[in-house]
PDB file of N, CA and C in Angstrom:
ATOM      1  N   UNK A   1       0.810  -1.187   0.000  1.00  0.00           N
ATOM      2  CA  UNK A   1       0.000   0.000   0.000  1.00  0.00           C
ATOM      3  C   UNK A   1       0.861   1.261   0.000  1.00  0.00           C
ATOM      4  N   UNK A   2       2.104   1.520   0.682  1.00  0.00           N
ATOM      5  CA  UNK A   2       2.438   2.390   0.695  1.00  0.00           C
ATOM      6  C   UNK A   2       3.369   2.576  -0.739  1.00  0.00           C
ATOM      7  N   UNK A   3       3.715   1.781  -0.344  1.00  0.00           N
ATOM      8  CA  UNK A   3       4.381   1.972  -2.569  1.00  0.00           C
ATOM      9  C   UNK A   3       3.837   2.519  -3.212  1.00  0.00           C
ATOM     10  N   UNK A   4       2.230   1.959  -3.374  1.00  0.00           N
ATOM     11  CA  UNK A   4       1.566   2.461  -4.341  1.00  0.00           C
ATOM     12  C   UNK A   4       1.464   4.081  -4.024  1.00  0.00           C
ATOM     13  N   UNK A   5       0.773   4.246  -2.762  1.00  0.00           N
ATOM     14  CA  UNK A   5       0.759   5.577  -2.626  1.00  0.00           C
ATOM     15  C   UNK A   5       2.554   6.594  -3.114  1.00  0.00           C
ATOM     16  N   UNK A   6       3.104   6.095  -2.745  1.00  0.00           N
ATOM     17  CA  UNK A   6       4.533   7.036  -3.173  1.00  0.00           C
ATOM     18  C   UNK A   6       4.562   6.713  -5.062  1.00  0.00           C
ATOM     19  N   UNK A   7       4.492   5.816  -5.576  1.00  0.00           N
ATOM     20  CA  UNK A   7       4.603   5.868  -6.799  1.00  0.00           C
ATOM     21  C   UNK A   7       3.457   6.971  -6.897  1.00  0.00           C
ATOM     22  N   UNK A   8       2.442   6.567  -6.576  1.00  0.00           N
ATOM     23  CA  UNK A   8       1.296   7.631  -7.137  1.00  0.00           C
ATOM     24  C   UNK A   8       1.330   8.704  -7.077  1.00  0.00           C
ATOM     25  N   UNK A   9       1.784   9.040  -5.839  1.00  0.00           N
ATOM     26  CA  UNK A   9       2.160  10.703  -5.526  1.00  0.00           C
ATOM     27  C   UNK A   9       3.834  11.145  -6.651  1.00  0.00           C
ATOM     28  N   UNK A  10       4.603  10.324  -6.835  1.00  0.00           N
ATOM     29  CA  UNK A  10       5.946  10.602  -7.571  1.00  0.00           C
ATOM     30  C   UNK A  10       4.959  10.928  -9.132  1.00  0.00           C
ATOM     31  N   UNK A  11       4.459  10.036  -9.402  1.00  0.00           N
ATOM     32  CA  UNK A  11       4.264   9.455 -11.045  1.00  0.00           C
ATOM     33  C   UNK A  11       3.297  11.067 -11.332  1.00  0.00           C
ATOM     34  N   UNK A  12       2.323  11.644 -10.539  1.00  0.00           N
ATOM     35  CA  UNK A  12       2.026  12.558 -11.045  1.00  0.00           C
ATOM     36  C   UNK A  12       2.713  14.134 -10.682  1.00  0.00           C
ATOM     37  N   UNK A  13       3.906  13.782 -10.744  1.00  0.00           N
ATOM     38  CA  UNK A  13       4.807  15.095 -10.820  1.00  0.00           C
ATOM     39  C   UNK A  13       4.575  15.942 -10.000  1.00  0.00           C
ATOM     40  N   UNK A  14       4.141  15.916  -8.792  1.00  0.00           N
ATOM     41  CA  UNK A  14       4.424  16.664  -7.372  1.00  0.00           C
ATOM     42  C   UNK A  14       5.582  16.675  -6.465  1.00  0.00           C
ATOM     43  N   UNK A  15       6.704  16.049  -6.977  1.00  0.00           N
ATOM     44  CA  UNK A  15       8.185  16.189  -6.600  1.00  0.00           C
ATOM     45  C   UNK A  15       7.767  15.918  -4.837  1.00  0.00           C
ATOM     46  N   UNK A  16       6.615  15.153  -4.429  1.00  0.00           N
ATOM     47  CA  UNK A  16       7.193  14.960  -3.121  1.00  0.00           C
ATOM     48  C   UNK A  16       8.601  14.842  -2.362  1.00  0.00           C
ATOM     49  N   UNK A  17       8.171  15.316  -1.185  1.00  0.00           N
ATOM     50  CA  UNK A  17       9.320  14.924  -0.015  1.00  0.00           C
ATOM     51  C   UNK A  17       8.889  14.026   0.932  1.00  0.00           C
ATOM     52  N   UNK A  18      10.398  13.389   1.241  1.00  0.00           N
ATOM     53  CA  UNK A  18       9.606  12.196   2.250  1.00  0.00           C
ATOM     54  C   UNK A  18       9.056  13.200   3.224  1.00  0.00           C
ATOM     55  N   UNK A  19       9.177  14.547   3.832  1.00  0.00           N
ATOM     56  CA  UNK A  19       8.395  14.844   4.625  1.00  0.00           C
ATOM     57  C   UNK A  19       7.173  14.867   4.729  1.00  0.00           C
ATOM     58  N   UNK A  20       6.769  15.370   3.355  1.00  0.00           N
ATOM     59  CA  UNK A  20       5.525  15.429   3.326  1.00  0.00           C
ATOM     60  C   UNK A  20       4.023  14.115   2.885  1.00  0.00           C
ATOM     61  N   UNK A  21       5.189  13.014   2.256  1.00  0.00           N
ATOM     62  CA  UNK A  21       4.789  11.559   1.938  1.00  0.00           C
ATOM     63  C   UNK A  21       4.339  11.269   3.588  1.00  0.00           C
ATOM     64  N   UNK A  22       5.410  11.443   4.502  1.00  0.00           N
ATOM     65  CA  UNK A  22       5.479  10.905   5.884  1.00  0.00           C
ATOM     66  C   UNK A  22       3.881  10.984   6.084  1.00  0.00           C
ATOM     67  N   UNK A  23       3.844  12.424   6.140  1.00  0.00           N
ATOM     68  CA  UNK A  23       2.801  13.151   6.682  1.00  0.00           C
ATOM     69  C   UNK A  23       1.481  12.915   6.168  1.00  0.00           C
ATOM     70  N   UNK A  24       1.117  12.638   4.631  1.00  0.00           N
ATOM     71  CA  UNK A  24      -0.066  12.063   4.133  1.00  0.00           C
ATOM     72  C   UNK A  24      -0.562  10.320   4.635  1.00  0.00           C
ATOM     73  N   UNK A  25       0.770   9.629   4.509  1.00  0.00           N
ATOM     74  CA  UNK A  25       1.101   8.193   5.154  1.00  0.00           C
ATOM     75  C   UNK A  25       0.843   8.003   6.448  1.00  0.00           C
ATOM     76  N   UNK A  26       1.154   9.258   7.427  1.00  0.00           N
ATOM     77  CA  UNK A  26       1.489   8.525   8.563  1.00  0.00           C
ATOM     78  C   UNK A  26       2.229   7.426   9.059  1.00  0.00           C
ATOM     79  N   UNK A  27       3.673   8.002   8.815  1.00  0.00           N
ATOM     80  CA  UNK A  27       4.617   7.075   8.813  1.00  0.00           C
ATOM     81  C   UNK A  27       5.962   8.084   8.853  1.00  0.00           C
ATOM     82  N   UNK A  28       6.745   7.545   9.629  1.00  0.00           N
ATOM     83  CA  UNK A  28       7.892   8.556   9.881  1.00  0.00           C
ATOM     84  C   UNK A  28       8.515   8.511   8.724  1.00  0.00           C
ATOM     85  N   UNK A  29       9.505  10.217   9.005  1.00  0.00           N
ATOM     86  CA  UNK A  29      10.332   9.785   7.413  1.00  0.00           C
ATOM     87  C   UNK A  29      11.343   9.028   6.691  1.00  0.00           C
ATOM     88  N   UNK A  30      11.753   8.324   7.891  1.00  0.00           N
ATOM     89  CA  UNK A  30      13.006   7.231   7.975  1.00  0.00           C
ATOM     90  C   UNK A  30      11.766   5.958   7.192  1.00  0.00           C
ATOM     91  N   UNK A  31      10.917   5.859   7.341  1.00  0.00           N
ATOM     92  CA  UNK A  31      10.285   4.958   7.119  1.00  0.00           C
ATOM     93  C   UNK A  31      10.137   5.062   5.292  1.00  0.00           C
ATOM     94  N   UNK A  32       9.574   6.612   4.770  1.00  0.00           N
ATOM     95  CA  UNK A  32       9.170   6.521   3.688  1.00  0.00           C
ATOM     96  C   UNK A  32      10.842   6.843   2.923  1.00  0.00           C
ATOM     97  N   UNK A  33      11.701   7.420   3.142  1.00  0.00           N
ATOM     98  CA  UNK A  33      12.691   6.860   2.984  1.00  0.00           C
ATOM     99  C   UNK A  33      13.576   5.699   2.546  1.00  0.00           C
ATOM    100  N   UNK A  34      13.238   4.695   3.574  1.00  0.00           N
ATOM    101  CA  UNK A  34      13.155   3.104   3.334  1.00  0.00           C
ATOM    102  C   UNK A  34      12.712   2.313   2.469  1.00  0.00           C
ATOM    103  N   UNK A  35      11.071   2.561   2.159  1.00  0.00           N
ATOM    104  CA  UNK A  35      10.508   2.291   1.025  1.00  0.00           C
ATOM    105  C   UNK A  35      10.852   2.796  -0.129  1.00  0.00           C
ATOM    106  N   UNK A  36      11.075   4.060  -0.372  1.00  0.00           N
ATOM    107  CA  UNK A  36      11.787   4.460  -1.370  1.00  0.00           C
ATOM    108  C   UNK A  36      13.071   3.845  -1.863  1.00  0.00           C
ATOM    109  N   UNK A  37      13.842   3.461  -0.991  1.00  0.00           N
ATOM    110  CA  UNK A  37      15.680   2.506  -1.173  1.00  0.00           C
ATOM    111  C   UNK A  37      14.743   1.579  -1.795  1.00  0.00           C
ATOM    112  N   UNK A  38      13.875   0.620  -1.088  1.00  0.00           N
ATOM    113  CA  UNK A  38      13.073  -1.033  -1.340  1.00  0.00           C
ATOM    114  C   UNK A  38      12.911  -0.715  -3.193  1.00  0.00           C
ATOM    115  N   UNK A  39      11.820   0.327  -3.498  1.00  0.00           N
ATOM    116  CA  UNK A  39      11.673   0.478  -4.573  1.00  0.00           C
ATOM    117  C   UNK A  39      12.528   0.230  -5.775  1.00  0.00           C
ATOM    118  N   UNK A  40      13.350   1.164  -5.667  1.00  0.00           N
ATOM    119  CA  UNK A  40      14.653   1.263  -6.292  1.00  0.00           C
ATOM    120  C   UNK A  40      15.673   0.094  -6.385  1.00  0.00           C
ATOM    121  N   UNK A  41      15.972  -0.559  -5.391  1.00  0.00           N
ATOM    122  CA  UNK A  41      16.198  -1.590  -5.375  1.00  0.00           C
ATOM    123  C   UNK A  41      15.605  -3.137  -5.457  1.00  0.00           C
ATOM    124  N   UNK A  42      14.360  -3.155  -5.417  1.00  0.00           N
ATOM    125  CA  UNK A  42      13.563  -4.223  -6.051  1.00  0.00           C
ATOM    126  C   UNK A  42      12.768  -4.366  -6.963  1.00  0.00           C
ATOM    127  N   UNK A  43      12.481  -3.019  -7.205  1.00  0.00           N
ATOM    128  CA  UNK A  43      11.105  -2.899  -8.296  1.00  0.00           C
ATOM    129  C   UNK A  43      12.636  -1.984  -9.499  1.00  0.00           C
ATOM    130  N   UNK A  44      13.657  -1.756  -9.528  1.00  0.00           N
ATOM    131  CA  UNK A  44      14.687  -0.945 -10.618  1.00  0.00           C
ATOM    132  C   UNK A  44      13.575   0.424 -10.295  1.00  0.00           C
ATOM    133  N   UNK A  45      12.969   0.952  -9.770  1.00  0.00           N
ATOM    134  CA  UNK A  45      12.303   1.982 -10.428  1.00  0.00           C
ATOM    135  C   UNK A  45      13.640   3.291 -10.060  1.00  0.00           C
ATOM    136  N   UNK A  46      12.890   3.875 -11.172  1.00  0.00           N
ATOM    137  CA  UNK A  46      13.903   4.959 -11.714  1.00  0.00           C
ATOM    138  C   UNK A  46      13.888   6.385 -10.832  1.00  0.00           C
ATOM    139  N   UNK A  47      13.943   6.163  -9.412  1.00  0.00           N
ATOM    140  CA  UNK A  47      13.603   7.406  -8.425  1.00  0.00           C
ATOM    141  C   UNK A  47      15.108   8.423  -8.130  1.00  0.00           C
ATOM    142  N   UNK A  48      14.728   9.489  -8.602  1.00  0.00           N
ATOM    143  CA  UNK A  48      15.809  10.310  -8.307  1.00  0.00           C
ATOM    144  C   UNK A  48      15.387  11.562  -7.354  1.00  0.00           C
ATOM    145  N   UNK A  49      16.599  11.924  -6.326  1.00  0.00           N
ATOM    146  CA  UNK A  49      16.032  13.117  -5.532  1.00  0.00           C
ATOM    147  C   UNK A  49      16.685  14.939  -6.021  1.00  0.00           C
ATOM    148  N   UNK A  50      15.698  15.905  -6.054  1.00  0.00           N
ATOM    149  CA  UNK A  50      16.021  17.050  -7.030  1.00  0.00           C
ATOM    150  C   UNK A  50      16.312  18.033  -5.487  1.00  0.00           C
ATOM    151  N   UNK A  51      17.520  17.793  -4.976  1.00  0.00           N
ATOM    152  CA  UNK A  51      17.515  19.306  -3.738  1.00  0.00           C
ATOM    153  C   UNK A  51      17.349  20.201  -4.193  1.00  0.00           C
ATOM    154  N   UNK A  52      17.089  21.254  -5.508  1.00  0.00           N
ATOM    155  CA  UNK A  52      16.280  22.068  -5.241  1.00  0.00           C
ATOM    156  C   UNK A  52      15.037  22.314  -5.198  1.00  0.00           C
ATOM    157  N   UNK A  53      14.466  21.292  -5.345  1.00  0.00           N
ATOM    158  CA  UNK A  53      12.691  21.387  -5.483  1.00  0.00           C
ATOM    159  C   UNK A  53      12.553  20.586  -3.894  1.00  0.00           C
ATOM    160  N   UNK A  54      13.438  19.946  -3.369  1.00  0.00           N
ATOM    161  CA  UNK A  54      13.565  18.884  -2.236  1.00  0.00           C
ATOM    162  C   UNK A  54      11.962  18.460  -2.419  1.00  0.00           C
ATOM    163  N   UNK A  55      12.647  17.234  -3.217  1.00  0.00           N
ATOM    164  CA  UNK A  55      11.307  16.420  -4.013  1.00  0.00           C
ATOM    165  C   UNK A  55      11.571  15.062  -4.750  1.00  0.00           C
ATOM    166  N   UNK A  56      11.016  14.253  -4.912  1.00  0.00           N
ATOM    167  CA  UNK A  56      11.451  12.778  -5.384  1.00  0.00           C
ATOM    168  C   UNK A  56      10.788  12.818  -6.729  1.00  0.00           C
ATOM    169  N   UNK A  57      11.210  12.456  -7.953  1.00  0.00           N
ATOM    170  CA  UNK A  57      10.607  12.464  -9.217  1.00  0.00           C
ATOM    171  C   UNK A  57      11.503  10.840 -10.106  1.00  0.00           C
ATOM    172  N   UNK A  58      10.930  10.625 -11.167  1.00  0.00           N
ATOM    173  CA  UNK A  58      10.992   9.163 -11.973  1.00  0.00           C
ATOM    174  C   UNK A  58      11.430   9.675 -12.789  1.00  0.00           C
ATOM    175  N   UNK A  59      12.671   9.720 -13.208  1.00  0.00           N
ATOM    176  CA  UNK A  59      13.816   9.926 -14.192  1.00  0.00           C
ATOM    177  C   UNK A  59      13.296   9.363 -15.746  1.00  0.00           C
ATOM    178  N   UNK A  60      12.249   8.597 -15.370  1.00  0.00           N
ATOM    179  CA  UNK A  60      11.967   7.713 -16.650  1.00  0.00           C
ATOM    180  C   UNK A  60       9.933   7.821 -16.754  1.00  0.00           C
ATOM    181  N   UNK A  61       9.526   9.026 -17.314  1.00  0.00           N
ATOM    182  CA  UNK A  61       8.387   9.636 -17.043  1.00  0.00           C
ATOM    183  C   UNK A  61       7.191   8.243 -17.165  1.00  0.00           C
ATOM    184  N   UNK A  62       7.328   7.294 -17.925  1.00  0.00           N
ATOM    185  CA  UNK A  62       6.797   6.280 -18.095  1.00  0.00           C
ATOM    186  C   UNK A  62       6.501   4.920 -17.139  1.00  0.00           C
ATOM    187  N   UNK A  63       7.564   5.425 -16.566  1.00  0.00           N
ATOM    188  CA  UNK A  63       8.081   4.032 -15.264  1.00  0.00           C
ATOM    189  C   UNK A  63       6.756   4.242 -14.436  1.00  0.00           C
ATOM    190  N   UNK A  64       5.954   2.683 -14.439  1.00  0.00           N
ATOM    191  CA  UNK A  64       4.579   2.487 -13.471  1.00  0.00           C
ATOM    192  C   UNK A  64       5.088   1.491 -12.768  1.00  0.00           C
ATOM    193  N   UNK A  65       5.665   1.527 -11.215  1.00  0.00           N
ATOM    194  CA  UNK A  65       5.569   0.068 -10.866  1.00  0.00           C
ATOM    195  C   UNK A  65       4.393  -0.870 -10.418  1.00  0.00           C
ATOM    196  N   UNK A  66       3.318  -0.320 -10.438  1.00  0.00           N
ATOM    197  CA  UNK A  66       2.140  -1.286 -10.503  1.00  0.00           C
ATOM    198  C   UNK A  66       1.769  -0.956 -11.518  1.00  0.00           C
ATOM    199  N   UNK A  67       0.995  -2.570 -12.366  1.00  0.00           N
ATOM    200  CA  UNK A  67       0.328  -2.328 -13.660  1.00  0.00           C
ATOM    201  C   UNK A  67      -1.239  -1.824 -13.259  1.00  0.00           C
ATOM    202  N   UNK A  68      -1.544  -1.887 -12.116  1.00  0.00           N
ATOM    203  CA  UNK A  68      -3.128  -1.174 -11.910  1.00  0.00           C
ATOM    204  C   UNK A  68      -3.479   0.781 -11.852  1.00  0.00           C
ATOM    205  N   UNK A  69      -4.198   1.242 -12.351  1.00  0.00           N
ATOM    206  CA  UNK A  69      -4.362   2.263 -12.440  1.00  0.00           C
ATOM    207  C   UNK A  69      -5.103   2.733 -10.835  1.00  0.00           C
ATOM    208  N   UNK A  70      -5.065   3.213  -9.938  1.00  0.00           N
ATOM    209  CA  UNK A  70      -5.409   3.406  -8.763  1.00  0.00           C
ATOM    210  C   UNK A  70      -5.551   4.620  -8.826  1.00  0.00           C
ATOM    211  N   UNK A  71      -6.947   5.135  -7.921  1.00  0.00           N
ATOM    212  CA  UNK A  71      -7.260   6.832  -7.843  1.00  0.00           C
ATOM    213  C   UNK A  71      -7.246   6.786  -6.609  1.00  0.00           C
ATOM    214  N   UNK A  72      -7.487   8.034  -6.118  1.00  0.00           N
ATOM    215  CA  UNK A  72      -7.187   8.267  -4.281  1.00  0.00           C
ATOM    216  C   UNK A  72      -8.210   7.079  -4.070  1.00  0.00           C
ATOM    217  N   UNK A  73      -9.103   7.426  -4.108  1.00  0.00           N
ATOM    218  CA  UNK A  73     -10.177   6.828  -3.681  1.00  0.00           C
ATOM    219  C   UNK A  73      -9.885   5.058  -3.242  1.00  0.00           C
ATOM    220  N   UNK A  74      -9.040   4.233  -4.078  1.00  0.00           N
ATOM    221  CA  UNK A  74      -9.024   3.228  -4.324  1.00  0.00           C
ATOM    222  C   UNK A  74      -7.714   2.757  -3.116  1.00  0.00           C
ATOM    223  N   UNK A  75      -6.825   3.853  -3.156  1.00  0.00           N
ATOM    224  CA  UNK A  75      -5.646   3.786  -2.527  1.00  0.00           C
ATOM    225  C   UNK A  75      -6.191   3.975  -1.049  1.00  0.00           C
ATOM    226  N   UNK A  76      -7.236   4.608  -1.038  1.00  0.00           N
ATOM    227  CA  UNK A  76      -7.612   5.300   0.420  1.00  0.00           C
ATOM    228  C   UNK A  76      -8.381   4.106   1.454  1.00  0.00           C
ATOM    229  N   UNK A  77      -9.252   3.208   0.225  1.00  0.00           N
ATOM    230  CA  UNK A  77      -9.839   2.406   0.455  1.00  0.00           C
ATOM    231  C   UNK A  77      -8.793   0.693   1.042  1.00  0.00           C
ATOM    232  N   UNK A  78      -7.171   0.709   0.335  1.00  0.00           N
ATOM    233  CA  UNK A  78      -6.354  -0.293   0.311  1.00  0.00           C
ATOM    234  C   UNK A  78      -6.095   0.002   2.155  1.00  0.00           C
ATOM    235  N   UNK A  79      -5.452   1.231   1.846  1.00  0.00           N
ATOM    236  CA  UNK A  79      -5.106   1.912   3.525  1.00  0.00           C
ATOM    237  C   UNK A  79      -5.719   1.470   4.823  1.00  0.00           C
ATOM    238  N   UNK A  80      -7.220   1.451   4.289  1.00  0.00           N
ATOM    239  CA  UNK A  80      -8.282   1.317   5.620  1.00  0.00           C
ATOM    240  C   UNK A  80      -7.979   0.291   6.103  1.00  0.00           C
ATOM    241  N   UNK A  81      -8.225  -0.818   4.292  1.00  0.00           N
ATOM    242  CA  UNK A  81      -8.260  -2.270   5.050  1.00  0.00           C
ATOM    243  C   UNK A  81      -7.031  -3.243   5.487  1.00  0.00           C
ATOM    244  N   UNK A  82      -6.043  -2.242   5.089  1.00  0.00           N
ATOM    245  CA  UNK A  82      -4.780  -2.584   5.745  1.00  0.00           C
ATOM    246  C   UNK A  82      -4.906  -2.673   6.901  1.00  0.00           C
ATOM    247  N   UNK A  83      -5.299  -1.467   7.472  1.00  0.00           N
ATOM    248  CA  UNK A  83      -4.982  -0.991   8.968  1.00  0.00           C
ATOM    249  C   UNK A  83      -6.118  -2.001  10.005  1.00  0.00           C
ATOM    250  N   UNK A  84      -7.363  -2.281   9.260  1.00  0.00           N
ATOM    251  CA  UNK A  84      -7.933  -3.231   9.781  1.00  0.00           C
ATOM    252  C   UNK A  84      -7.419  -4.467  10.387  1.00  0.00           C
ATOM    253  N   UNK A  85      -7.025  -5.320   9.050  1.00  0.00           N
ATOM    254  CA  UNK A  85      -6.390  -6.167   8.841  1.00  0.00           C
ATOM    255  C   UNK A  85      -5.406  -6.375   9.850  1.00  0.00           C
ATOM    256  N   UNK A  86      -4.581  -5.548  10.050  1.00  0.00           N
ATOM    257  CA  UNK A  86      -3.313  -5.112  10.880  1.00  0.00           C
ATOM    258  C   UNK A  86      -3.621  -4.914  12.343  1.00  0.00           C
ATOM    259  N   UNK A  87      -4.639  -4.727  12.500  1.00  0.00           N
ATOM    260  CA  UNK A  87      -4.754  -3.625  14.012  1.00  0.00           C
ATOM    261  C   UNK A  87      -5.311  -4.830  14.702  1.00  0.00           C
ATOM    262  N   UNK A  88      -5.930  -4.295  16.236  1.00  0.00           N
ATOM    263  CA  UNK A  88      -6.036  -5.182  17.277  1.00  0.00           C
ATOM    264  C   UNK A  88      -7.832  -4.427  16.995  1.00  0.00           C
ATOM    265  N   UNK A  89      -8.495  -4.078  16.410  1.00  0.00           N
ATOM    266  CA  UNK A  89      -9.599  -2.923  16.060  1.00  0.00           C
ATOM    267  C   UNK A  89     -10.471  -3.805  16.354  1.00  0.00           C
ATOM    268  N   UNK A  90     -10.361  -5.657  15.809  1.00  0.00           N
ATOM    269  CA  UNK A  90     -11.427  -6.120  16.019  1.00  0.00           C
ATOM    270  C   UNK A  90     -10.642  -7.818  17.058  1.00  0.00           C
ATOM    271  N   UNK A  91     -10.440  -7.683  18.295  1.00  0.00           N
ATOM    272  CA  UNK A  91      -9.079  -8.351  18.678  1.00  0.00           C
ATOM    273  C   UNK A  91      -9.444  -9.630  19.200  1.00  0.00           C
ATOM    274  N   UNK A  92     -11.048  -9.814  19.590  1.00  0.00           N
ATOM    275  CA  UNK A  92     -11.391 -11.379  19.805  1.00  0.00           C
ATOM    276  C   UNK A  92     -12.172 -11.680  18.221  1.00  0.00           C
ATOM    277  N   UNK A  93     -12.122 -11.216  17.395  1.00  0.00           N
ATOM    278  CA  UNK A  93     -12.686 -11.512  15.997  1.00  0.00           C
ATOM    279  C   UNK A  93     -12.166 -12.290  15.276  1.00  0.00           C
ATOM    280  N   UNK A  94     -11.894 -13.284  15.026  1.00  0.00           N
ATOM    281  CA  UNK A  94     -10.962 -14.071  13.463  1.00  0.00           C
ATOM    282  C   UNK A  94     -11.374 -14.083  12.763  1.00  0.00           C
ATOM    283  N   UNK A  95     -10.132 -14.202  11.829  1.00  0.00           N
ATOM    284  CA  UNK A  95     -10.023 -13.515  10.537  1.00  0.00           C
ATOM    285  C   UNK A  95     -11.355 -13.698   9.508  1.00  0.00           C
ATOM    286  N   UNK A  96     -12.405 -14.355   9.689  1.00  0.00           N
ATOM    287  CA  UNK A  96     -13.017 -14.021   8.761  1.00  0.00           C
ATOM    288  C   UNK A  96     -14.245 -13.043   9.004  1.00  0.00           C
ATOM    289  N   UNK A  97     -14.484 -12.826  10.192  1.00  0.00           N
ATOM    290  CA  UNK A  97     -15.290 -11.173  10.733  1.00  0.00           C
ATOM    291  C   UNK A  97     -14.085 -10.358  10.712  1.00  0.00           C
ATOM    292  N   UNK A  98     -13.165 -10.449  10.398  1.00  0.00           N
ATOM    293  CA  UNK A  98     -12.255  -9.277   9.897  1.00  0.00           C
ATOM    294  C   UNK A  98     -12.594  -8.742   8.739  1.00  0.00           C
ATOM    295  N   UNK A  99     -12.619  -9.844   7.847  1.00  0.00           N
ATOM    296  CA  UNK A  99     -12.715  -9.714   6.553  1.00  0.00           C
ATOM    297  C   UNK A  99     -14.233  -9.359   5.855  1.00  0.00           C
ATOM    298  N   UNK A 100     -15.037  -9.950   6.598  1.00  0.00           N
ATOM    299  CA  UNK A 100     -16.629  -9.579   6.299  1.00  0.00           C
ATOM    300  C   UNK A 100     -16.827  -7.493   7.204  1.00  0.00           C
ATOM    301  N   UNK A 101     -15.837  -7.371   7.802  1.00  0.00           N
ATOM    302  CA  UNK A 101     -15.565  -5.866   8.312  1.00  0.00           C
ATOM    303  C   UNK A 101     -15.174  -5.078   7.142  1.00  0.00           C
ATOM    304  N   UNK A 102     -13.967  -5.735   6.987  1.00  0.00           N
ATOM    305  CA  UNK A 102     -13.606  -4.673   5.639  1.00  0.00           C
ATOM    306  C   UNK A 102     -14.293  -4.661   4.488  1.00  0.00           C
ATOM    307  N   UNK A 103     -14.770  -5.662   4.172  1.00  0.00           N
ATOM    308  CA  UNK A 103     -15.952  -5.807   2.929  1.00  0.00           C
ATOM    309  C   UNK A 103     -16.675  -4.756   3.340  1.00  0.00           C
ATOM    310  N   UNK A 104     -17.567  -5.113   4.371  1.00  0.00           N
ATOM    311  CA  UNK A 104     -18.055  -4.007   4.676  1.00  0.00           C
ATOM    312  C   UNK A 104     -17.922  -2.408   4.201  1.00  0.00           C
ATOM    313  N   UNK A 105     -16.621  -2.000   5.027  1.00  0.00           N
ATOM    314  CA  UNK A 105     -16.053  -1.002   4.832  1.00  0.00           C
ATOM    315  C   UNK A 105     -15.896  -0.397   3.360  1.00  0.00           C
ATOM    316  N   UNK A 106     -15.063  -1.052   2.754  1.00  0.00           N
ATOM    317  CA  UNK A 106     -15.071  -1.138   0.998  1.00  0.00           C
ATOM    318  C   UNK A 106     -16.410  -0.981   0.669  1.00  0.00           C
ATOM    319  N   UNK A 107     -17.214  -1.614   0.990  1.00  0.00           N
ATOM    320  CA  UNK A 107     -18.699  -1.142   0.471  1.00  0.00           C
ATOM    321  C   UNK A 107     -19.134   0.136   0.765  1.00  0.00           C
ATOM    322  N   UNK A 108     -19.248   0.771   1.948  1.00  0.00           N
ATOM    323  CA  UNK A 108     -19.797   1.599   2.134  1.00  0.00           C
ATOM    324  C   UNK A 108     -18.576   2.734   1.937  1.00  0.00           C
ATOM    325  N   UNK A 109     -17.495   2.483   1.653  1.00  0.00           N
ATOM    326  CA  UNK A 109     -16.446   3.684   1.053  1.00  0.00           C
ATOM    327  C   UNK A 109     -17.149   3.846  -0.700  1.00  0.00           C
ATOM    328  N   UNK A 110     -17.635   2.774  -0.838  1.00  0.00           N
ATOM    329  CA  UNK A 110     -17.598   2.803  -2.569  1.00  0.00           C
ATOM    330  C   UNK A 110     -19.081   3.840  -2.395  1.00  0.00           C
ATOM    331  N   UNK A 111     -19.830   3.674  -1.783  1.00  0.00           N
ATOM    332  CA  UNK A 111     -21.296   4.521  -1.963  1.00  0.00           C
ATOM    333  C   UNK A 111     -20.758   5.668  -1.564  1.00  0.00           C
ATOM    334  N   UNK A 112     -19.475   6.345  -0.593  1.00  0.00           N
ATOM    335  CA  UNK A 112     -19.457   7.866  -0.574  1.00  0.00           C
ATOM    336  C   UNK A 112     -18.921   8.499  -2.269  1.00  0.00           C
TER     337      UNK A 112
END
């Protein structure tokens, strides 16, 4: 999830900073940082940093590392059910009232 979100935010030419990635993410900047090295180093993607714009941009305007087209909306929706998934939110529940939760959720994100 967070990949996607940093490709997404890089790929449409807003020269993010990990500060401000941090800050949409919620995630320190050592963290989005990190993911950024992962990228680069597992996915080849073509991430370069511009100190004067102090901003991250794709040297190679074409470079998608996911083949899915994702809008906030979709990314916003991955996030939730991450954090679901992840969290103690539902903590005597197994996993499949987890999963009938986030369905849930996904559903009623898709009607806003």
């Amino acid at each position: 999830m967070r990949m996607a979100f940093i490709d997404m935010e890089i790929s449409r030419g807003n020269y993010p900073g990990a500060e401000k990635l941090s800050k949409e993410y919620q995630v320190s900047t050592k963290t989005i940082k990190r993911t950024i090295e992962f990228m680069k180093t597992f996915y080849n993607a073509p991430i370069k940093y511009d100190r004067k714009i102090n901003g991250y941009y794709y040297t190679d305007k074409k470079f998608k590392l996911l083949q899915f087209d994702f809008d906030d909306k979709d990314l916003h929706t991955l996030a939730l059910l991450n954090r679901i998934k992840s969290s103690n939110y539902f903590p005597s529940a197994d996993l499949k009232a987890r999963s009938h939760a986030a369905n849930s959720l996904r559903l009623m994100l898709n009607l806003m």
